[in-house]
Protein backbone atom coordinates (compact mmCIF):
# COMPACT_ATOMS: atom_id res chain seq x y z
CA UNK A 1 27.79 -4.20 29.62
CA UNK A 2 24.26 -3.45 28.40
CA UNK A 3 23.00 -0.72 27.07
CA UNK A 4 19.57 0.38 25.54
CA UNK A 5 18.82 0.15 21.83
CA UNK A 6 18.13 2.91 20.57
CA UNK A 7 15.55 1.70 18.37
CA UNK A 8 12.54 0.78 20.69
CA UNK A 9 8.83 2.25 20.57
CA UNK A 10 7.67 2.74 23.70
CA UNK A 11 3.30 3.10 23.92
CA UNK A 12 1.54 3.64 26.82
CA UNK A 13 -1.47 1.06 26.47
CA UNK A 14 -4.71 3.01 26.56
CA UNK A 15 -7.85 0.45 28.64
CA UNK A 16 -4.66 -0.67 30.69
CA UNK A 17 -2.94 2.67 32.10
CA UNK A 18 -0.63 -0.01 34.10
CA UNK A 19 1.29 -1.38 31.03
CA UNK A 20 3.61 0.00 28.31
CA UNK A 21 3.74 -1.63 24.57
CA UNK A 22 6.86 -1.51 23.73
CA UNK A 23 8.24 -2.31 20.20
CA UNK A 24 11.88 -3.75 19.01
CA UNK A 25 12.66 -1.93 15.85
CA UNK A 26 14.69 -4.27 13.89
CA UNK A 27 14.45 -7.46 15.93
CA UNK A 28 10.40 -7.40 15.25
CA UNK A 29 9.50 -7.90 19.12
CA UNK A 30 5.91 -6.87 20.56
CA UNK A 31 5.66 -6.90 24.36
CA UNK A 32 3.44 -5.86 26.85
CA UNK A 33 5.52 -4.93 30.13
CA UNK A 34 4.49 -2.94 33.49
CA UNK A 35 5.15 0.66 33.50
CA UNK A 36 7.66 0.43 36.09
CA UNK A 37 10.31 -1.27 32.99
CA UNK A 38 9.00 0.80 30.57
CA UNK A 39 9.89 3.82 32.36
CA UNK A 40 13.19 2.54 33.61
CA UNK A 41 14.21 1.59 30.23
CA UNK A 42 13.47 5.07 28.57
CA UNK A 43 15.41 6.79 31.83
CA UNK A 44 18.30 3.94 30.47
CA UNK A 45 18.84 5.14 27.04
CA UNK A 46 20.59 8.33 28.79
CA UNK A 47 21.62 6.80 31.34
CA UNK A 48 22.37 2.94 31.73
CA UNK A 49 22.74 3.30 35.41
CA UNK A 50 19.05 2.92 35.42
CA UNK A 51 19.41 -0.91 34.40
CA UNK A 52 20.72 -1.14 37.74
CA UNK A 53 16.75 -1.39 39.04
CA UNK A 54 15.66 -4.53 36.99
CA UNK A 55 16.21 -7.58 37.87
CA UNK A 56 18.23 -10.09 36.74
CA UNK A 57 15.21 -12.08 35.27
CA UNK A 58 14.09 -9.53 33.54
CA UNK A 59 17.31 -8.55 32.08
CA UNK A 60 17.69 -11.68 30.83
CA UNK A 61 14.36 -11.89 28.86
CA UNK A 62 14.66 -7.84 28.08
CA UNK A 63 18.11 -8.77 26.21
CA UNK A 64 16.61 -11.64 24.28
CA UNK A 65 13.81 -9.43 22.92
CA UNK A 66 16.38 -7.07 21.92
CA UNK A 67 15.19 -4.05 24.11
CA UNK A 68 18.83 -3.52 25.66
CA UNK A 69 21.99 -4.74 24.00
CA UNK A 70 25.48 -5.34 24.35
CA UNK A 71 26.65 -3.64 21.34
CA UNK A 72 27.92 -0.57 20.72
CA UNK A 73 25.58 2.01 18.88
CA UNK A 74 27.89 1.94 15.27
CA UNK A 75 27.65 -1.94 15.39
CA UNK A 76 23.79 -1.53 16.45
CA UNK A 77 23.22 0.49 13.59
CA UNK A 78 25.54 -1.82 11.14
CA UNK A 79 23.40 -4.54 12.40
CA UNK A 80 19.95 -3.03 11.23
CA UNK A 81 22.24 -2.52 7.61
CA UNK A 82 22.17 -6.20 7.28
CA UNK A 83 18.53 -6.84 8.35
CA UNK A 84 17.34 -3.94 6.12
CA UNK A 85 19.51 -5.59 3.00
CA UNK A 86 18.04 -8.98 4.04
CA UNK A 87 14.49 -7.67 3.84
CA UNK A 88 15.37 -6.61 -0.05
CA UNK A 89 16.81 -9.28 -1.30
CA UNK A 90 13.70 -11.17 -0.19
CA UNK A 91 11.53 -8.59 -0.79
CA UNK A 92 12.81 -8.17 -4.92
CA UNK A 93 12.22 -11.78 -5.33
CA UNK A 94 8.25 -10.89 -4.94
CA UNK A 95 7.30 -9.34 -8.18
CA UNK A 96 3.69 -8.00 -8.60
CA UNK A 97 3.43 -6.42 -12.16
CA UNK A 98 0.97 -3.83 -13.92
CA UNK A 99 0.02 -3.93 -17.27
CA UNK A 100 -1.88 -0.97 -19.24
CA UNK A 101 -3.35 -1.49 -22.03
CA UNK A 102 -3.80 2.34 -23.17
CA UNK A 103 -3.27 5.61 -21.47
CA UNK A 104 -6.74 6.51 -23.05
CA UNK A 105 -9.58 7.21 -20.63
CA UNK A 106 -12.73 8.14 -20.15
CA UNK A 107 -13.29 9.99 -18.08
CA UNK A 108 -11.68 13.67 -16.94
CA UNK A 109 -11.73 13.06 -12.86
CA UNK A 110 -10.60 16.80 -11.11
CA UNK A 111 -7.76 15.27 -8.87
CA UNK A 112 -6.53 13.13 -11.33
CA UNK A 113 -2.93 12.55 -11.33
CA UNK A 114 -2.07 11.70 -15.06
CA UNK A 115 -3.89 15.04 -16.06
CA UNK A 116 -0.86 16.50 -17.14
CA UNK A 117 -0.41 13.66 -20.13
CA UNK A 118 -3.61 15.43 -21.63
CA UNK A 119 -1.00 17.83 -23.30
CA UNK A 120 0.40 14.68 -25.58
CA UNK A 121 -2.33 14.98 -27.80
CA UNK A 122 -4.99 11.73 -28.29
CA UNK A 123 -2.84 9.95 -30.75
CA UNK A 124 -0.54 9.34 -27.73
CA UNK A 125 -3.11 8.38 -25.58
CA UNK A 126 -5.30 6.28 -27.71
CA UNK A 127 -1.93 3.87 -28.55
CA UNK A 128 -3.15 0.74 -27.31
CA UNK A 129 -0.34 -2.54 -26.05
CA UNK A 130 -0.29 -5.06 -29.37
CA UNK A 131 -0.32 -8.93 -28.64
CA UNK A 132 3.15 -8.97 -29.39
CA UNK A 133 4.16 -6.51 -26.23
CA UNK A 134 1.72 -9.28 -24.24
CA UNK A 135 3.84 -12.09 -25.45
CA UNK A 136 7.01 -10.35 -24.63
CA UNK A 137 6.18 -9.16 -21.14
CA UNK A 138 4.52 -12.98 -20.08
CA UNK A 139 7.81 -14.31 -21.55
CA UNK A 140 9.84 -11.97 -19.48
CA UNK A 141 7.12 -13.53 -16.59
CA UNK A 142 8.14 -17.07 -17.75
CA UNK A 143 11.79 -16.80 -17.40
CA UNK A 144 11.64 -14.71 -13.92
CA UNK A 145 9.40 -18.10 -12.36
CA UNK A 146 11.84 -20.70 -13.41
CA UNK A 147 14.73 -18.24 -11.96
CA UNK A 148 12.53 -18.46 -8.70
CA UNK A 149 11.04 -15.58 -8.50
CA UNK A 150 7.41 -15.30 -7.33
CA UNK A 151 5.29 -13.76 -9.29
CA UNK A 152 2.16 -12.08 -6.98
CA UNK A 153 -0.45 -10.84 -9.27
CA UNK A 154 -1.00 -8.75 -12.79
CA UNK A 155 -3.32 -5.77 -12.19
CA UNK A 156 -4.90 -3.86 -15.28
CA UNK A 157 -4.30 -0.51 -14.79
CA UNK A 158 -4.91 2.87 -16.76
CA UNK A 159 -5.99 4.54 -18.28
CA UNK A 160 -8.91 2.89 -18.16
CA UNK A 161 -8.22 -0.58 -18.83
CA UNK A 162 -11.51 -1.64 -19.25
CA UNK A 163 -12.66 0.28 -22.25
CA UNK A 164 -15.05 -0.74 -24.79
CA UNK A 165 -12.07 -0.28 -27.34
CA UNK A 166 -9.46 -2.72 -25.06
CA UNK A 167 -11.56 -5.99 -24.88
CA UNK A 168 -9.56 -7.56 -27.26
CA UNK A 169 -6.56 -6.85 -25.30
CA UNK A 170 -7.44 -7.43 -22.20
CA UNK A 171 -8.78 -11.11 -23.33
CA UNK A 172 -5.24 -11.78 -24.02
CA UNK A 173 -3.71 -10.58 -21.29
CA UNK A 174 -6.15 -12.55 -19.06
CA UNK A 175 -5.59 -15.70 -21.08
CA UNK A 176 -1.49 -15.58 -21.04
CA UNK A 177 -2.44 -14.83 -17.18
CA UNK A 178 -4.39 -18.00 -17.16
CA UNK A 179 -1.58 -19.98 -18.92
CA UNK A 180 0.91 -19.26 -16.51
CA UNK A 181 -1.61 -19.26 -13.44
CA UNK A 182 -0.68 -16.01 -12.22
CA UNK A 183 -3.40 -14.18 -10.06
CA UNK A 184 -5.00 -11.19 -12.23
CA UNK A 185 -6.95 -8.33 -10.63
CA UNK A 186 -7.77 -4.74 -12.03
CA UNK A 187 -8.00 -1.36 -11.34
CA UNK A 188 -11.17 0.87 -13.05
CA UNK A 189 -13.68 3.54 -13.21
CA UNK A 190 -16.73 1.07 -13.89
CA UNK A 191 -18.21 2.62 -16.89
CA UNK A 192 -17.82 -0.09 -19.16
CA UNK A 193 -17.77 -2.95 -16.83
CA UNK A 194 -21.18 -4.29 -18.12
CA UNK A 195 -19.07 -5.01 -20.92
CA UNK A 196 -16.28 -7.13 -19.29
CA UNK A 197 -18.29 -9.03 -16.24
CA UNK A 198 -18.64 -12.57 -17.89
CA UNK A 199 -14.43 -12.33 -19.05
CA UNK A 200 -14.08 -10.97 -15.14
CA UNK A 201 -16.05 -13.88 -14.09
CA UNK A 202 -14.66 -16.60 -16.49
CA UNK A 203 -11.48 -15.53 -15.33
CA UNK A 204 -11.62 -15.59 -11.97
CA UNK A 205 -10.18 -11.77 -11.31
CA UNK A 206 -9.20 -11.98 -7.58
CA UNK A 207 -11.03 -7.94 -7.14
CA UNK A 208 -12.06 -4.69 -9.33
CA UNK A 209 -11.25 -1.98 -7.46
CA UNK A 210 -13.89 0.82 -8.47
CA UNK A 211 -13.96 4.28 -7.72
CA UNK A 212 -17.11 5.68 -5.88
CA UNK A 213 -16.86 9.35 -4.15
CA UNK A 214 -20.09 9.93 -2.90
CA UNK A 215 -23.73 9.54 -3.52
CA UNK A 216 -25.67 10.71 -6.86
CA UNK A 217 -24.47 14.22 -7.67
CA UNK A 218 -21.56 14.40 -5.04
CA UNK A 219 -19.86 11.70 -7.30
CA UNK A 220 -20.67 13.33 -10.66
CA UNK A 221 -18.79 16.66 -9.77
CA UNK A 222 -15.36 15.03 -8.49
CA UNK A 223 -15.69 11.81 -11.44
CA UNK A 224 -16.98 12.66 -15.35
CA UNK A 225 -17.12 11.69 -18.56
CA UNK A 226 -15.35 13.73 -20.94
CA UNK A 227 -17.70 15.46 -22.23
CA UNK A 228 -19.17 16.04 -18.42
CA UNK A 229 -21.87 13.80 -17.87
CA UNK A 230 -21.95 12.06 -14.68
CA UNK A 231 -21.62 8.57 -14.25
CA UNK A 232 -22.83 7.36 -10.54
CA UNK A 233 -25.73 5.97 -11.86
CA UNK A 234 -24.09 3.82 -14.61
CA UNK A 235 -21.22 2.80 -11.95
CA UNK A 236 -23.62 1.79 -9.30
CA UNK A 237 -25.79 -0.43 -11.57
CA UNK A 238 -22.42 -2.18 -12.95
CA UNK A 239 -21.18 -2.77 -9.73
CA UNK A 240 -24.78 -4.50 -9.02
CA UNK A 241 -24.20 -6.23 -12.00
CA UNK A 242 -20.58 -7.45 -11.24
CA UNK A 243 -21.94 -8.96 -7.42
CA UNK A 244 -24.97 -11.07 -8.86
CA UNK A 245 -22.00 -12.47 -10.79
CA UNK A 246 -20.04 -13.09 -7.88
CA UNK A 247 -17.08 -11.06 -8.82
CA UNK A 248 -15.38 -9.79 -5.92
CA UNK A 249 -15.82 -5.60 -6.11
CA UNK A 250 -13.71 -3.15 -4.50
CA UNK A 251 -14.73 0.20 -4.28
CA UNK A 252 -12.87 2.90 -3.21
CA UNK A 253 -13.48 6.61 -2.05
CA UNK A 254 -11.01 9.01 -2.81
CA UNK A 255 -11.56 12.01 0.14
CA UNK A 256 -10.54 15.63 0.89
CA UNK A 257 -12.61 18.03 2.56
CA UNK A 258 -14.56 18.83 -0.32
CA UNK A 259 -16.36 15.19 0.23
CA UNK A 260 -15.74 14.56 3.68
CA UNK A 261 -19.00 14.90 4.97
CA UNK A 262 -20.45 12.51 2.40
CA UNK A 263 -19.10 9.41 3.91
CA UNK A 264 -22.14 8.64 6.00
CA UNK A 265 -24.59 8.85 3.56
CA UNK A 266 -22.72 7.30 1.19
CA UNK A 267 -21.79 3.94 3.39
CA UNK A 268 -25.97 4.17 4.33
CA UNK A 269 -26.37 3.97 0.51
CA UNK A 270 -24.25 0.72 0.22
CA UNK A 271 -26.36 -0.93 3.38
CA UNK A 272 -29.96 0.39 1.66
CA UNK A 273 -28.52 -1.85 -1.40
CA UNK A 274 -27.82 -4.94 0.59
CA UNK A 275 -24.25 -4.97 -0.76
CA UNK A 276 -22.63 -4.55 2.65
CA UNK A 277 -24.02 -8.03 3.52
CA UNK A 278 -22.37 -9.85 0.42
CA UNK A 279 -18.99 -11.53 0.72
CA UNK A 280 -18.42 -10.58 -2.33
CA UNK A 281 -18.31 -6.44 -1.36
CA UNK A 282 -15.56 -4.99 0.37
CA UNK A 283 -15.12 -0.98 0.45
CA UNK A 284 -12.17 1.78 2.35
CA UNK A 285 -11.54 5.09 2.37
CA UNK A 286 -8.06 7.06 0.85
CA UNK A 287 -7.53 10.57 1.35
CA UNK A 288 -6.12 12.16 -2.08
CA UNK A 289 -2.64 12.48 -2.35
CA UNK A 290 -1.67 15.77 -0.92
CA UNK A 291 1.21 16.29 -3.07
CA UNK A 292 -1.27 16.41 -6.06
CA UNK A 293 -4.29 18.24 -4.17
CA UNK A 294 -5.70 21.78 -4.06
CA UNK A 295 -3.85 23.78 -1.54
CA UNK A 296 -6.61 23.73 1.55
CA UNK A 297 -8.37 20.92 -0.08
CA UNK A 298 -6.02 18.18 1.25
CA UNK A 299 -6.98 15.78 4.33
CA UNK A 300 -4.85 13.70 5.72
CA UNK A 301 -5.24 9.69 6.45
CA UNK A 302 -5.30 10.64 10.48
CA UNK A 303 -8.20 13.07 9.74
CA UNK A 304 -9.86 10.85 7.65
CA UNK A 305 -9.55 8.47 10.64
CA UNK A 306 -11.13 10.39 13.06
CA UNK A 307 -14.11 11.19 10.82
CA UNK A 308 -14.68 7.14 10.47
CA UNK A 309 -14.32 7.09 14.19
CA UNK A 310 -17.13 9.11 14.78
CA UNK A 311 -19.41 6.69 12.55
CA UNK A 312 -18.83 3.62 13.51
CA UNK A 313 -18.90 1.89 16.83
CA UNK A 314 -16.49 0.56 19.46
CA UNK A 315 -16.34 -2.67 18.39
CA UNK A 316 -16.24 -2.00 15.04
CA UNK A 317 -12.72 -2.55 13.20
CA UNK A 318 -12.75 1.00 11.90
CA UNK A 319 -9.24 0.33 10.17
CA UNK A 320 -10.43 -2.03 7.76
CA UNK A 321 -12.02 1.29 6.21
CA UNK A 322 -8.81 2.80 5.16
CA UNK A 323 -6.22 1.10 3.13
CA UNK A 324 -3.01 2.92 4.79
CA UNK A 325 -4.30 1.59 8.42
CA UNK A 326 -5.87 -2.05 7.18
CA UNK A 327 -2.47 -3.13 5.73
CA UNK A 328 -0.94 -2.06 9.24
CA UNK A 329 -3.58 -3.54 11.49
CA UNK A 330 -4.07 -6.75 9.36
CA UNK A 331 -0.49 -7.18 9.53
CA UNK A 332 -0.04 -6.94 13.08
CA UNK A 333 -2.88 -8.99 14.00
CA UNK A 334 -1.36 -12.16 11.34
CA UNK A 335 1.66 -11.66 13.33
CA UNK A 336 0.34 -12.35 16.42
CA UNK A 337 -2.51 -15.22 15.84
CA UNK A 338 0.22 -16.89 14.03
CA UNK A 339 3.01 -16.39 15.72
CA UNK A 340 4.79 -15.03 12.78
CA UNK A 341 7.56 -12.05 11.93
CA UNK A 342 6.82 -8.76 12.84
CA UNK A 343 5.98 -6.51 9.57
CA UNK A 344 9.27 -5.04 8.87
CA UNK A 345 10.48 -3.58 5.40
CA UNK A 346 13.60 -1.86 4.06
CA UNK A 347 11.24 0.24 1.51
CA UNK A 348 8.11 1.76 1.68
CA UNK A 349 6.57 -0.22 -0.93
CA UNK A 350 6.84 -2.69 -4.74
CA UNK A 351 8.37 0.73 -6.08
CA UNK A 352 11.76 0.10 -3.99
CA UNK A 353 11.48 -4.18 -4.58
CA UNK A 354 9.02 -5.75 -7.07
CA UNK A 355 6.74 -3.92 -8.86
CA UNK A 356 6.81 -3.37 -12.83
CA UNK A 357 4.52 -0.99 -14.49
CA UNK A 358 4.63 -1.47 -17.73
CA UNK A 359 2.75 0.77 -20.75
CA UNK A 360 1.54 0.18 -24.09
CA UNK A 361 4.54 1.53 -25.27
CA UNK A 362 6.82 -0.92 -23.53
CA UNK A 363 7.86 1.53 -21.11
CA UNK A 364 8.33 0.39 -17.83
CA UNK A 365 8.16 2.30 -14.86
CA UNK A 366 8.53 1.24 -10.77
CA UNK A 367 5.15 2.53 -9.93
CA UNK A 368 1.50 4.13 -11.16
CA UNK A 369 2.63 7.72 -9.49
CA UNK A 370 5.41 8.43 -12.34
CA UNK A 371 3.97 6.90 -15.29
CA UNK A 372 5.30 8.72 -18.26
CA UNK A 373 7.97 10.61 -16.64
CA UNK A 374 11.11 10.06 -18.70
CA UNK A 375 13.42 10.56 -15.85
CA UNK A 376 11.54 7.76 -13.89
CA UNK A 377 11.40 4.88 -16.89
CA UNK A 378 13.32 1.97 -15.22
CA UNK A 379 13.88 0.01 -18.62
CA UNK A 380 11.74 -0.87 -21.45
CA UNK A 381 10.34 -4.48 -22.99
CA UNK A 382 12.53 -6.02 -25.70
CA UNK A 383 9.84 -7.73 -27.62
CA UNK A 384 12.30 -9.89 -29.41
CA UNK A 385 13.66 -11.61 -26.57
CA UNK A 386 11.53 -11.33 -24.45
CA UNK A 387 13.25 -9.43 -21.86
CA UNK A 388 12.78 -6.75 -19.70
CA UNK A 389 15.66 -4.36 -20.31
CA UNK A 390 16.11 -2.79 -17.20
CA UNK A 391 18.79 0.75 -16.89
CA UNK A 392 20.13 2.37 -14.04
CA UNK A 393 16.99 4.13 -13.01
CA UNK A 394 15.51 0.71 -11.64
CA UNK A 395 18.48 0.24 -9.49
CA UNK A 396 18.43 3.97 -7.99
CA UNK A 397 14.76 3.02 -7.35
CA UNK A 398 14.96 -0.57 -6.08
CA UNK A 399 18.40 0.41 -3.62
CA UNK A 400 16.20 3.08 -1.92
CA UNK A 401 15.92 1.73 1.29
CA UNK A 402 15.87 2.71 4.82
CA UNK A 403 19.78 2.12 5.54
CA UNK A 404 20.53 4.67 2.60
CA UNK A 405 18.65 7.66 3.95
CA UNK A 406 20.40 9.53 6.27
CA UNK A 407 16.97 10.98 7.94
CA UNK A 408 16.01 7.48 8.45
CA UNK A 409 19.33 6.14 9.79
CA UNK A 410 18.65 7.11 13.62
CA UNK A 411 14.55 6.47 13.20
CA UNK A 412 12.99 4.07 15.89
CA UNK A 413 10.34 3.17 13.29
CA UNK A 414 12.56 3.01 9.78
CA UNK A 415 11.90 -1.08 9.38
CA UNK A 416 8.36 -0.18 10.10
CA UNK A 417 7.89 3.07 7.55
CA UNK A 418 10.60 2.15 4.70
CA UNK A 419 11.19 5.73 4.50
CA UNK A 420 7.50 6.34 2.89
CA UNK A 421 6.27 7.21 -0.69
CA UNK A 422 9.67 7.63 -3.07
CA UNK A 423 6.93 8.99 -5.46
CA UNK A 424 5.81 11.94 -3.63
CA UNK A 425 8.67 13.02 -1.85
CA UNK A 426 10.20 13.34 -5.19
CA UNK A 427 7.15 16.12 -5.50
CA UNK A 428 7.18 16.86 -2.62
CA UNK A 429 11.27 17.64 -2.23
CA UNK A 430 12.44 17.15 -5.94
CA UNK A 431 14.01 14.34 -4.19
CA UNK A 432 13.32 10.80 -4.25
CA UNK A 433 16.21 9.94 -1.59
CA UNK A 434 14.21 12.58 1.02
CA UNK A 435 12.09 10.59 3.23
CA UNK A 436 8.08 11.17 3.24
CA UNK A 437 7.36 10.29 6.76
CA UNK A 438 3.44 11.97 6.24
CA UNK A 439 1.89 10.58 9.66
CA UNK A 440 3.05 7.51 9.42
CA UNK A 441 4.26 7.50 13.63
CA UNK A 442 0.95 8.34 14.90
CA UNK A 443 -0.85 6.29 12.36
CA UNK A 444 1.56 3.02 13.98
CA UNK A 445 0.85 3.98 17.52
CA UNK A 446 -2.38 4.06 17.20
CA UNK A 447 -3.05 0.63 15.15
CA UNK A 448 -0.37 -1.32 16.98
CA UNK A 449 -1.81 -0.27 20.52
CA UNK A 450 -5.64 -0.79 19.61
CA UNK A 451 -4.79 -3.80 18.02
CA UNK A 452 -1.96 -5.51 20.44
CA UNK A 453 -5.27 -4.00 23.58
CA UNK A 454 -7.87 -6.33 21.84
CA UNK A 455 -5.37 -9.36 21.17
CA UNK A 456 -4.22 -9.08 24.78
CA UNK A 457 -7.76 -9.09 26.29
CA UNK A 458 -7.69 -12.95 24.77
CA UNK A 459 -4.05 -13.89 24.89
CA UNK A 460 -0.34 -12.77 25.32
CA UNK A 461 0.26 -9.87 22.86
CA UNK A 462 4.13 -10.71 22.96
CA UNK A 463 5.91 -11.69 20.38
């Protein structure tokens, strides 16, 4: 006898009032369907009685889909177990590793999240990774590819990674990166990039992400030098620099509502410098984290959202601007031009699969959030062999998925969400294993409607 799963999103389509979206959460299926079968479907999860009304066709095709099932809701549930263990096994087999050179920065941002390693005194900070960490670490690399494992990218992270003081460094790291053809890519403030755009460009960094948070003095309160100068003006000329070179520049705007109101001007400022027109230029939005932010200074991603809405027009892809909607929408719309698996995940992100963050002591951690926190080191580099020696932290991190948290367990979107950010829930709660949903439900219904509205208007949104 059929039953409804208990794990469909049902969306009511917004230019066509007529239809439902509705959303398979562990079987990956996207369909458009009339109102009348959406309805009768959500009536059914009470009450299978309600099946009663749709026809046989329909039944047939609404069972295939996965949108009502024969199985009981403990072997439903033991079902999505098995998908959500599937999903990591693949999932750890995708490594994507970060390598800082130093700790050292600088700069002295005001929302910065490594603020509190300030207190370890600038011995600690200024230690910068020796060649013989490099070699150990690309070994590790070596060994993981013939295993089979794919290994994504390398991004330089900080720190600042691309200090005056780490060029010789970060020439080595690029050239092992080289050797073994892995993708390289790097995270900085863009003070010093004048300094590194020919090795960026020789290369062949896939992006810089840079960090821009507003126009002229705007940016100089929120992102100084240590000693407080500003540094918009050097930034922006670097980043000039970097695009006549044809290096691919990412910059990013960290926002709250201290800087909220700046993001018209400042996008006006990219356009007056032609860089908008380049292929070369990309640029989002992030709000701050709010687990690290002022209380009453925090914004959220949805708010941030509605801001962008009000700028740009209609038939503008407004999600592109922000990084937590782009992945979404970019992943929805690859699933449906090429006919491909729906976006599902048993963790939230690389923290909970295949990301390494590794420091210039050796240390390595599962992501950038917990960098130096003891209780959060996954393993360290054994630069004799060559190995990363990895402890029961990394498994406690990597076996956090969706099936082991008991909020998730009865959550229509858990394959979707992977139980959010293990980072800041464990601020958040003191508790890695709570879930940090933040907004990711409304953020989903809103991407996967706009986007399945647009794809429909040329084809069949079903999937």
């Amino acid at each position: 006898m059929f039953r409804v799963s208990h794990y469909n999103i049902y969306l009511p389509m917004k230019k066509q009032s007529e239809n439902y979206l509705i959303v398979q959460g562990y079987r990956g299926s996207f369909d458009v369907v009339d109102k009348s079968i959406a309805k009768v479907l959500m009536k059914g999860e009470k009450d299978p009685s309600y099946l009663n009304e749709i026809s046989e066709e329909n039944l047939a095709v609404l069972s295939k889909r996965g949108y009502i099932t024969e199985l009981e809701e403990e072997k439903e549930y033991e079902l999505i177990e098995k998908v959500s263990h599937i999903l990591n096994t693949i999932s750890r087999k995708n490594m994507c590793i970060t390598i800082m050179p130093t700790y050292n920065c600088n700069f002295r941002c005001e929302y910065c999240f490594e603020q509190n390693l300030l207190s370890k005194g600038k011995e600690w900070l200024s230690e910068k990774m020796t060649i013989e960490m490099v070699d150990a670490i690309f070994e590790q690399l070596r060994k993981h590819k013939e295993e089979g494992y794919k290994i994504g990218s390398v991004y330089l992270f900080g720190g600042e990674p691309l200090l005056k003081s780490n060029k010789d460094i970060v020439t080595y790291i690029c050239q092992k990166c080289k050797e073994q053809e892995i993708p390289i890519s790097c995270i900085s403030n863009g003070h010093d990039l004048d300094e590194y755009v020919e090795l960026l460009k020789e290369y062949k960094f896939e992006r810089v992400q840079i960090t821009v948070d507003g126009v002229g003095e705007e940016h100089d309160k929120r992102r100084f030098l240590v000693g407080g100068q500003g540094s918009y003006d050097r930034i922006m000329k670097n980043i000039q620099l970097a695009l006549e070179k044809g290096i691919h520049i990412v910059v990013r705007t960290n926002v709250n509502k201290k800087n909220i109101k700046s993001i018209q001007r400042l996008i006006e400022e990219y356009e007056n410098r032609g860089w908008v027109e380049k292929e070369n230029f990309h640029y989002y939005f992030k709000s701050t984290l709010r687990c690290y932010e002022e209380l009453g200074v925090a914004l959220s991603d949805v708010e941030l959202m509605k801001e962008l809405a009000e700028y740009f027009h209609e038939d503008v892809e407004r999600f592109q601007f922000n990084s937590i909607y782009q992945g979404l929408s970019s992943s929805i719309r690859t699933m449906i031009d090429n006919n491909a698996i729906a976006p599902l995940r048993s963790g939230y992100c690389g923290a909970n699969t295949g990301m390494y963050t590794i420091d210039p002591y050796g240390d390595i951690y599962p992501c950038w959030d917990v960098l130096a926190e003891e209780d959060c080191k996954i393993g360290t580099v054994d630069v004799e062999k060559g190995e990363f020696v990895l402890n029961s932290v990394n498994d406690h991190w990597k076996e956090r998925t969706v099936d082991r948290l008991d909020e998730c367990k009865k959550c229509r979107y858990m394959l979707f969400c992977g139980g959010g950010c293990s980072a800041q829930a464990k601020v958040m709660h003191s508790d890695m294993n709570k879930v940090f949903c933040d907004d990711f439900t409304k953020i989903f219904d809103e991407v996967v409607v706009e986007v399945c509205e647009k794809a429909f208007a040329k084809s069949s949104c079903g999937q």
